[in-house]
N, C-alpha and C. Protein backbone atom coordinates (compact mmCIF):
# COMPACT_ATOMS: atom_id res chain seq x y z
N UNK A 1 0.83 -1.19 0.00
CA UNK A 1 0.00 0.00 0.00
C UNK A 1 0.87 1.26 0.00
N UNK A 2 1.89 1.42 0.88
CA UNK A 2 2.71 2.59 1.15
C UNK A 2 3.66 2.55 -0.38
N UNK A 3 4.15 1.77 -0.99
CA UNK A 3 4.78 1.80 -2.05
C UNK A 3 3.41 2.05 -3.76
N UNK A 4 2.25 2.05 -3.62
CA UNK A 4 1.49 2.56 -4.68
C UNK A 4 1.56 4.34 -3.85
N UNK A 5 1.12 4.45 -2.95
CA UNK A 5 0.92 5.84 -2.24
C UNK A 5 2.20 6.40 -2.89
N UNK A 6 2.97 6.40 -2.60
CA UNK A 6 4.76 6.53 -2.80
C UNK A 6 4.60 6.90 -4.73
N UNK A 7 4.42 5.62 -5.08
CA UNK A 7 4.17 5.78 -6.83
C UNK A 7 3.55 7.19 -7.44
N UNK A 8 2.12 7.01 -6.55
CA UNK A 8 1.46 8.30 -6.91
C UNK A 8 1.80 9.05 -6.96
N UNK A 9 2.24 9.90 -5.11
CA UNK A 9 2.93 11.06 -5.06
C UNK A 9 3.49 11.22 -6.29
N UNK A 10 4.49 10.48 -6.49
CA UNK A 10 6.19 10.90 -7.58
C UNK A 10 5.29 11.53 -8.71
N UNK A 11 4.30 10.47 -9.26
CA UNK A 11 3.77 10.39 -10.12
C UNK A 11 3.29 11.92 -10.75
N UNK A 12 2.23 12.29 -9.36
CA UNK A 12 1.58 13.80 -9.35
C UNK A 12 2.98 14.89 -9.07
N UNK A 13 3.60 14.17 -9.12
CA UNK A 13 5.01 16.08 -8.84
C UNK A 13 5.39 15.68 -10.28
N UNK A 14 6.02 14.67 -10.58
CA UNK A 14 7.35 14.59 -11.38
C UNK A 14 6.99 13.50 -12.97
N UNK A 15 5.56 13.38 -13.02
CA UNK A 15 4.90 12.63 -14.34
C UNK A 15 5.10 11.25 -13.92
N UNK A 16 4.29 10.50 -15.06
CA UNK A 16 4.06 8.48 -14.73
C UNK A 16 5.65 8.34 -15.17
N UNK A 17 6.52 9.02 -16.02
CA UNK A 17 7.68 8.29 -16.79
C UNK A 17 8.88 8.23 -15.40
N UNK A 18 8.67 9.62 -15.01
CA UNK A 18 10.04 9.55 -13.69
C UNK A 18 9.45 8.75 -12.35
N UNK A 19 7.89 8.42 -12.43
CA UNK A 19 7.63 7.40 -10.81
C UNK A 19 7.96 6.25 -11.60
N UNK A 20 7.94 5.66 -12.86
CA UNK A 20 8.31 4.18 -13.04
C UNK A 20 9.63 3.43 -12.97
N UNK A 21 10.32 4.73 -13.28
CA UNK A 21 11.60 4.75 -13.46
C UNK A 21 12.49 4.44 -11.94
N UNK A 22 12.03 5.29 -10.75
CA UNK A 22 12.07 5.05 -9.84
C UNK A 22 12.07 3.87 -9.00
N UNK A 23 10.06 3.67 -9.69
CA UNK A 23 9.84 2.54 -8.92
C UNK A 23 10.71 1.13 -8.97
N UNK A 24 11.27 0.84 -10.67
CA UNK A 24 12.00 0.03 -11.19
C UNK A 24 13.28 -0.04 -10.18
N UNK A 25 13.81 1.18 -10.23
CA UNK A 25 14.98 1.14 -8.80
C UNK A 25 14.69 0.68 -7.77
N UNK A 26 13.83 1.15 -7.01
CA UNK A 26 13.80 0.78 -5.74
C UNK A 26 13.62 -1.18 -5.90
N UNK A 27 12.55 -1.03 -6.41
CA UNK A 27 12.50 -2.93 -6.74
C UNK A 27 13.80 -3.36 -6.89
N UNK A 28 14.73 -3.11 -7.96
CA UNK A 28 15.54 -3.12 -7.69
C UNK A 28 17.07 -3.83 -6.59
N UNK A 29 16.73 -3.15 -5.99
CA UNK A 29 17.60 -2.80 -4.98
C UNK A 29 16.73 -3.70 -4.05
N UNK A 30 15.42 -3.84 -3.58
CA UNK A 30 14.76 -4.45 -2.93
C UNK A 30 14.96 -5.92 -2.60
N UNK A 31 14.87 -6.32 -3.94
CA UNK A 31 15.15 -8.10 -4.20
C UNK A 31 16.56 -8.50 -3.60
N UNK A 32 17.65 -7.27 -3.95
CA UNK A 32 18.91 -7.97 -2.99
C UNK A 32 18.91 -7.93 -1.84
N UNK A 33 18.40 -6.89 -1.22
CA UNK A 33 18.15 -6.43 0.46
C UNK A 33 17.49 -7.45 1.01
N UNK A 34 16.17 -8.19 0.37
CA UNK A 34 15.61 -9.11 0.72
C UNK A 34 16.37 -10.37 0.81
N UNK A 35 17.14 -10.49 -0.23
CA UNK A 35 17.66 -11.86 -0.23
C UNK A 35 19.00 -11.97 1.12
N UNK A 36 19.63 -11.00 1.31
CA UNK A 36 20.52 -10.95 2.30
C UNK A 36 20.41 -10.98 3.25
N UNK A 37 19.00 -10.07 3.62
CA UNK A 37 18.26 -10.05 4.90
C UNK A 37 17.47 -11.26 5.39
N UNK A 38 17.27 -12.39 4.27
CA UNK A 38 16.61 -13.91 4.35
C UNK A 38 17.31 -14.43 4.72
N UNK A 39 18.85 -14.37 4.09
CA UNK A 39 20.09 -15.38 4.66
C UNK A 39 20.97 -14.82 5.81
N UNK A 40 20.40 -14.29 6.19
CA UNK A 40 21.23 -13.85 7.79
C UNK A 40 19.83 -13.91 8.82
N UNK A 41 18.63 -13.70 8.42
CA UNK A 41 17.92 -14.37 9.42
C UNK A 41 17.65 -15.67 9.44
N UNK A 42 17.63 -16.34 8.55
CA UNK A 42 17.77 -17.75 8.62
C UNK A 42 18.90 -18.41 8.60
N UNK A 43 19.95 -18.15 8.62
CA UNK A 43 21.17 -18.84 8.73
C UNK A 43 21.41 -19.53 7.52
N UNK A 44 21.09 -19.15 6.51
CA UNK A 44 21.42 -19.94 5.54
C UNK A 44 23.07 -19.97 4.77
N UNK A 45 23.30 -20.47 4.62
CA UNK A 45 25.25 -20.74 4.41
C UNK A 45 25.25 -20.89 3.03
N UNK A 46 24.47 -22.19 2.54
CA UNK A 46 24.23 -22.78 1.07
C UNK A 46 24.59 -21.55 0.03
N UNK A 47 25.40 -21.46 -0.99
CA UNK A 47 25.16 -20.65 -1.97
C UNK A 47 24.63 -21.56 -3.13
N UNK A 48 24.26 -20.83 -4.51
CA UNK A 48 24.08 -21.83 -5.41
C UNK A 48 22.38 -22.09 -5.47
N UNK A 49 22.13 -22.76 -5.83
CA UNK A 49 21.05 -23.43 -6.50
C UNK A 49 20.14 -23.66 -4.91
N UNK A 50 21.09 -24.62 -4.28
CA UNK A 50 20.59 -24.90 -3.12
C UNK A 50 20.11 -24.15 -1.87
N UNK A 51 21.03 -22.49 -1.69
CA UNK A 51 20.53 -22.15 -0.93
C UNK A 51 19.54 -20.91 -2.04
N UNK A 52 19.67 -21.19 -2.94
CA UNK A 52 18.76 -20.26 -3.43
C UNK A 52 16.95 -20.94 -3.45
N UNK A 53 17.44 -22.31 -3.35
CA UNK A 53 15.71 -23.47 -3.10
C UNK A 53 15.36 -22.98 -1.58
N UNK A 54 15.97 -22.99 -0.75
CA UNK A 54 16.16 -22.91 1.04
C UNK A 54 15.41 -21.29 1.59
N UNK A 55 15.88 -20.51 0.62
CA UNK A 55 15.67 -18.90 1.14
C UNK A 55 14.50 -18.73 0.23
N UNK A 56 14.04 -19.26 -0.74
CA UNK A 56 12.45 -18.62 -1.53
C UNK A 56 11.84 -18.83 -0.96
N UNK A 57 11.88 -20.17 0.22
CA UNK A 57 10.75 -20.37 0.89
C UNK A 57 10.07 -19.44 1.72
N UNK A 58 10.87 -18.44 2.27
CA UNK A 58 10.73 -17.42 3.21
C UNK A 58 10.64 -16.40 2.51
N UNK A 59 10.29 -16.12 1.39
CA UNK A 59 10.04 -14.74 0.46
C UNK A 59 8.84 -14.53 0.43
N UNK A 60 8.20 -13.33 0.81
CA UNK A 60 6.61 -13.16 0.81
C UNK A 60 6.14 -13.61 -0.76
């Protein structure tokens, strides 16, 4: 919800082309934060294939 709110705003100051552009960043950047932040709360060690099967499980 807070990330469409977020979209909008940009959207209404700065046009749809510079909030997508954005939004694309932040996603971005998101998916690694997530994945690092999965394998240090779960302890996951595995690199590879395997700990990449181990840590999706815990991805919203």
């Amino acid at each position: 919800m807070v990330n469409a709110l977020w979209f909008l705003a940009v959207e209404d100051r700065f046009g749809l082309e510079a909030a997508v552009e954005l939004n694309e960043k932040v996603w971005e950047e998101m998916g690694g934060r997530s994945a690092r932040e999965i394998k240090k709360r779960f302890e996951i060690k595995e690199g590879g294939l395997k700990g990449f099967l181990r840590a999706i499980k815990y991805f919203p």
